[in-house]
C-alpha atoms as a PDB file:
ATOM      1  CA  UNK A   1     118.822  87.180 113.898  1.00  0.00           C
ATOM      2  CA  UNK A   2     118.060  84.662 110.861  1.00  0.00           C
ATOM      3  CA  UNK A   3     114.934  84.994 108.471  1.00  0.00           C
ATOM      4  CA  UNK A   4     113.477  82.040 110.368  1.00  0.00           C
ATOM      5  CA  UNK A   5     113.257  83.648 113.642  1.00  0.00           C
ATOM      6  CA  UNK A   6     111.410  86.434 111.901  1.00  0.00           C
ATOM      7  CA  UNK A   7     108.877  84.026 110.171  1.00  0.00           C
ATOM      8  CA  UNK A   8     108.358  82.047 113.416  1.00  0.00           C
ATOM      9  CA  UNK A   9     107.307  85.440 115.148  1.00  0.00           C
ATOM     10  CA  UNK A  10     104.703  85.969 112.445  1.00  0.00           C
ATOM     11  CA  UNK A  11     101.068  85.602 113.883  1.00  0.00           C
ATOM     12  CA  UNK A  12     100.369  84.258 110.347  1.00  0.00           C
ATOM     13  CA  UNK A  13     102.619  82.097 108.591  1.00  0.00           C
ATOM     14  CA  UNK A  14     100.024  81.745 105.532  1.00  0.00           C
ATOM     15  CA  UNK A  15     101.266  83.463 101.929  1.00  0.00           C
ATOM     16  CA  UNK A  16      98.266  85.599 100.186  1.00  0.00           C
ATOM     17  CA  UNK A  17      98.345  84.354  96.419  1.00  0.00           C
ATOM     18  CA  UNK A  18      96.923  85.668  93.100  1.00  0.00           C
ATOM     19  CA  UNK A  19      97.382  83.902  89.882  1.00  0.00           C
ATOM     20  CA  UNK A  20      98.642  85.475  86.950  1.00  0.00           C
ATOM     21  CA  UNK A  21      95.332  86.098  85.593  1.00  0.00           C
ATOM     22  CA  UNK A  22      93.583  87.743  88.387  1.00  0.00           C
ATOM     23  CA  UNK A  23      92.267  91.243  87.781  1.00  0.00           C
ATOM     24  CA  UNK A  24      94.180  93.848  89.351  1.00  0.00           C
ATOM     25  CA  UNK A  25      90.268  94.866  90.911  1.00  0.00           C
ATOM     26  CA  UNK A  26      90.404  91.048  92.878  1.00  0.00           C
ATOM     27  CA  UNK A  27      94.005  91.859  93.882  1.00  0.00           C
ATOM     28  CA  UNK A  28      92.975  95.377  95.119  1.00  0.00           C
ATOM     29  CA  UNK A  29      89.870  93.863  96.916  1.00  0.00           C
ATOM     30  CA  UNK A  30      92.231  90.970  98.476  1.00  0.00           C
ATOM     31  CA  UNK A  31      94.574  93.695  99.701  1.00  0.00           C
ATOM     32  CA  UNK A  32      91.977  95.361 101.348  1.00  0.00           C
ATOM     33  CA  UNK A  33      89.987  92.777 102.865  1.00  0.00           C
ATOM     34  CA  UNK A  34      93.178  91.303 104.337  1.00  0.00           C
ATOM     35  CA  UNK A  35      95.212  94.714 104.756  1.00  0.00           C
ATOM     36  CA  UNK A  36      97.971  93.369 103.380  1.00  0.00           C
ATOM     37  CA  UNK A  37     100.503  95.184 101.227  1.00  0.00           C
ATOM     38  CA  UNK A  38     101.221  92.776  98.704  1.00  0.00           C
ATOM     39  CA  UNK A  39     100.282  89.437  97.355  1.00  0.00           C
ATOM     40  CA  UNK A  40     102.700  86.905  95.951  1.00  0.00           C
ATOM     41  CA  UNK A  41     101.280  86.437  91.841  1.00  0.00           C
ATOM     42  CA  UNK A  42     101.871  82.316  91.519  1.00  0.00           C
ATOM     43  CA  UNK A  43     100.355  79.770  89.716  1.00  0.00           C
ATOM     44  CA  UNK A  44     100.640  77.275  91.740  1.00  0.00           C
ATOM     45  CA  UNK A  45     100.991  78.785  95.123  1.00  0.00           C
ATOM     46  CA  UNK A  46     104.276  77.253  95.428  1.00  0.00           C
ATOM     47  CA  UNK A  47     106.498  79.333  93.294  1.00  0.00           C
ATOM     48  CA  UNK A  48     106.659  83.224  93.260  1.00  0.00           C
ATOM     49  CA  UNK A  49     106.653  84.463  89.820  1.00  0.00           C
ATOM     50  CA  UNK A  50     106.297  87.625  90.914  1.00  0.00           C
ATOM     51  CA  UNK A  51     104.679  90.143  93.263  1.00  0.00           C
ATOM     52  CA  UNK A  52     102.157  93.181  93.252  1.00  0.00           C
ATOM     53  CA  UNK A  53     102.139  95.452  95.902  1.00  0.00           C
ATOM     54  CA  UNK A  54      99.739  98.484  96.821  1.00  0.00           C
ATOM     55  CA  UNK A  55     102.493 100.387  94.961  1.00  0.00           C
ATOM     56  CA  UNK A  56     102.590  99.202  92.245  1.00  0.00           C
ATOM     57  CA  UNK A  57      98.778  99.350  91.841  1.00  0.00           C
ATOM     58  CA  UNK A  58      98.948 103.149  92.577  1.00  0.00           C
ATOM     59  CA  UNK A  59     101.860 103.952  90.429  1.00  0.00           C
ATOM     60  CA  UNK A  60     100.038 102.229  87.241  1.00  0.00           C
ATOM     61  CA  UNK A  61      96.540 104.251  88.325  1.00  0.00           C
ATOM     62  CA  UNK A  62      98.664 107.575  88.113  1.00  0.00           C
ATOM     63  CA  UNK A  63     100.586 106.540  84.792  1.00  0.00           C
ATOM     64  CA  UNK A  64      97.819 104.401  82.953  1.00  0.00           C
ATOM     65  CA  UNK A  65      94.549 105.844  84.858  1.00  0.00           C
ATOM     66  CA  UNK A  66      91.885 103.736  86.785  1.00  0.00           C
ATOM     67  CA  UNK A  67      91.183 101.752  82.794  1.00  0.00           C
ATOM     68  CA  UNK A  68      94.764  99.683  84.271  1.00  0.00           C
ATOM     69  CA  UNK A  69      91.997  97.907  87.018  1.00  0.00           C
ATOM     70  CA  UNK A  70      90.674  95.508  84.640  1.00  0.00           C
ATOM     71  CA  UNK A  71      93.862  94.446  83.624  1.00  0.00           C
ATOM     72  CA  UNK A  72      95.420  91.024  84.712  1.00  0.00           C
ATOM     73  CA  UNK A  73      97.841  91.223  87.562  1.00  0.00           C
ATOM     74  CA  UNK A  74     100.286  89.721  85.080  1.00  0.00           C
ATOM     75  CA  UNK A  75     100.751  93.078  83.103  1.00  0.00           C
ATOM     76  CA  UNK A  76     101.477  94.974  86.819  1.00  0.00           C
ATOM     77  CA  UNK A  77     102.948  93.018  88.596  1.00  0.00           C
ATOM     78  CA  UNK A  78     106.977  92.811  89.236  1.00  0.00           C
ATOM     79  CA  UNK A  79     107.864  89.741  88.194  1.00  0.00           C
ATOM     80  CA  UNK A  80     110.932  87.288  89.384  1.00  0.00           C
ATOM     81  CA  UNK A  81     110.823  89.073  92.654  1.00  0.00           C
ATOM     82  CA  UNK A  82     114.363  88.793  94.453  1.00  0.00           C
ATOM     83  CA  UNK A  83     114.325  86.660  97.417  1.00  0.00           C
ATOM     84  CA  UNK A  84     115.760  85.550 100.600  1.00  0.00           C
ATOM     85  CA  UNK A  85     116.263  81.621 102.587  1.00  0.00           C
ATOM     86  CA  UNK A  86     115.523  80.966 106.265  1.00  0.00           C
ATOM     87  CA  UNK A  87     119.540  80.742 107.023  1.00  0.00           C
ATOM     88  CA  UNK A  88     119.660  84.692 105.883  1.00  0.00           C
ATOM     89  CA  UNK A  89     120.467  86.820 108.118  1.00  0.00           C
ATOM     90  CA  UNK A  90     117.846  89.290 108.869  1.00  0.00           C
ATOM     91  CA  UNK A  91     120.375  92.481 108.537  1.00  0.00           C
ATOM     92  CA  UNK A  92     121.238  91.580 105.229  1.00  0.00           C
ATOM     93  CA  UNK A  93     117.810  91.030 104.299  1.00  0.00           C
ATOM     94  CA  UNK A  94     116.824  94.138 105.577  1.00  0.00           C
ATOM     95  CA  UNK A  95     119.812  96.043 103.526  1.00  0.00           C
ATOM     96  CA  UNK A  96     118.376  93.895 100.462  1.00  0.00           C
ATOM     97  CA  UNK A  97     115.041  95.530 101.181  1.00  0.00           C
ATOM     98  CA  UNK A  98     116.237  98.940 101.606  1.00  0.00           C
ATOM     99  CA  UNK A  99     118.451  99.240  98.522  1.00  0.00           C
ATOM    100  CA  UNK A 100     116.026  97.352  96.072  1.00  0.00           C
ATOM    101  CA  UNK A 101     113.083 100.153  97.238  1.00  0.00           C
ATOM    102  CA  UNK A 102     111.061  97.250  98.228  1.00  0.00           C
ATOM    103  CA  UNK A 103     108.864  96.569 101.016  1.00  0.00           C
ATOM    104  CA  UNK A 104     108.020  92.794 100.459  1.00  0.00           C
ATOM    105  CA  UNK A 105     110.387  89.709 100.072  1.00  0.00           C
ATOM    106  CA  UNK A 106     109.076  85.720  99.788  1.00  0.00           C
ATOM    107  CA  UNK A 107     111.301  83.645 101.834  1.00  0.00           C
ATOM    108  CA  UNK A 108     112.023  79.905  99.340  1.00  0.00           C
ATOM    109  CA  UNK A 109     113.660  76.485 100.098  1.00  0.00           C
ATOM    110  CA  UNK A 110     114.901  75.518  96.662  1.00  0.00           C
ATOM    111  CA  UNK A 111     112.153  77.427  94.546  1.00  0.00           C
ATOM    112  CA  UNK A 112     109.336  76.549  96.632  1.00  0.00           C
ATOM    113  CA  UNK A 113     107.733  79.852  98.551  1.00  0.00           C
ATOM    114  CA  UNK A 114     107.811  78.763 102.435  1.00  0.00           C
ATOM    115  CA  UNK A 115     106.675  82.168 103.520  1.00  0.00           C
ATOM    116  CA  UNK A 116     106.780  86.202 102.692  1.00  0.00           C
ATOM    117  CA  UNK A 117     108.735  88.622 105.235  1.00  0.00           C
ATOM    118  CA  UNK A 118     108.190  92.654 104.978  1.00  0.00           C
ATOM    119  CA  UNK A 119     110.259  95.310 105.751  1.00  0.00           C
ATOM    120  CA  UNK A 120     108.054  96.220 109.052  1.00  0.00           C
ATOM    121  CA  UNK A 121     108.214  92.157 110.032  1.00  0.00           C
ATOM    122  CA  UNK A 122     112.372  92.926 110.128  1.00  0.00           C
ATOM    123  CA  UNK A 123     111.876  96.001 111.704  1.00  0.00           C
ATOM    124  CA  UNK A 124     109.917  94.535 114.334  1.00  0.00           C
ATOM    125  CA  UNK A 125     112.486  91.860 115.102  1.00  0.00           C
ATOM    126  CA  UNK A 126     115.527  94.013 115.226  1.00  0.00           C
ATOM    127  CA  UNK A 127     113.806  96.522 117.861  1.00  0.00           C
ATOM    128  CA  UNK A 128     112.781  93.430 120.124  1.00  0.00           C
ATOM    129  CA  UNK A 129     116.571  92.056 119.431  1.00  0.00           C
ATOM    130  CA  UNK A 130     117.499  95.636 120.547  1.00  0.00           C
ATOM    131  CA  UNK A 131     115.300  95.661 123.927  1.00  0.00           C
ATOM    132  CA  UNK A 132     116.679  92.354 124.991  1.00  0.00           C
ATOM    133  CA  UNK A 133     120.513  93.679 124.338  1.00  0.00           C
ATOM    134  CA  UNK A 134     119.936  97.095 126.300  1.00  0.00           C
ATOM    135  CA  UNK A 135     117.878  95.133 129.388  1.00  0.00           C
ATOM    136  CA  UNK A 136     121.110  92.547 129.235  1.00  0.00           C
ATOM    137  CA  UNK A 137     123.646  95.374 129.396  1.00  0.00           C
ATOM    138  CA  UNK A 138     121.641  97.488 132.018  1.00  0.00           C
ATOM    139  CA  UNK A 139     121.681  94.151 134.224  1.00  0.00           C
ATOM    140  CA  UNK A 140     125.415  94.225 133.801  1.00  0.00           C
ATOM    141  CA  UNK A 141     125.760  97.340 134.301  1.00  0.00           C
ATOM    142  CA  UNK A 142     123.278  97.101 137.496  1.00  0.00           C
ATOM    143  CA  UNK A 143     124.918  93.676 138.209  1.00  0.00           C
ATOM    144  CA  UNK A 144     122.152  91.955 138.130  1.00  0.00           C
END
């Protein structure tokens, strides 16, 4: 399964987007309102300069205290996030994901953002892939 199949599965193929200079409050409001886990920090919407995720929100409230809230996402946030193309496979992704210790990955065409996969989203896809093997091989084995 390719990264494309996964972001075609998507009931939303929208990106959620902060600027730079949003205050980690907005961001935590956005991630509420949309219950998302993490919003892609660009500029221009086009081009992920980096990422902030519920985690990394909660891990600056226990080192810093709630004072890090009025910050700007810019001084949270994990900047030049590593990312992935539509050709990827989703395994390899997914093994990306897993060694990294992150949850969220934009998917780019050149350096333009064309969407944002999570680890769940691949999750989700392999299980399905893994439904439609075992019904194929129980029909074979059936001979259906």
């Amino acid at each position: 399964m390719l990264v494309q199949q996964i972001l075609k599965s998507k009931d939303n193929d929208t990106v959620a987007t902060v600027t730079p200079d949003t205050s980690v409050t907005e961001a935590v409001r956005m991630l509420s309102d949309k219950r998302i886990g993490a919003l892609v920090v660009s500029q221009d919407g086009k081009r992920a300069q980096g990422i902030i995720s519920e985690r990394d929100i909660v891990r600056e409230i226990g080192r810093r205290g709630p004072g890090c809230l009025d910050e700007k996402v810019a001084s949270l946030m994990t900047a030049d996030p590593v990312t992935c193309h539509r050709d990827e496979p989703a395994d390899l992704v997914l093994g990306r994901m897993t060694e990294g210790r992150f949850r969220h990955i934009p998917v780019v065409e050149g350096e333009e953002m064309i969407g944002l996969i999570s680890i769940g989203d691949v999750v989700k896809a392999r299980l399905a892939e893994l439904s439609m093997e075992k019904d194929a091989l129980e029909g074979m084995i059936m001979g259906h």
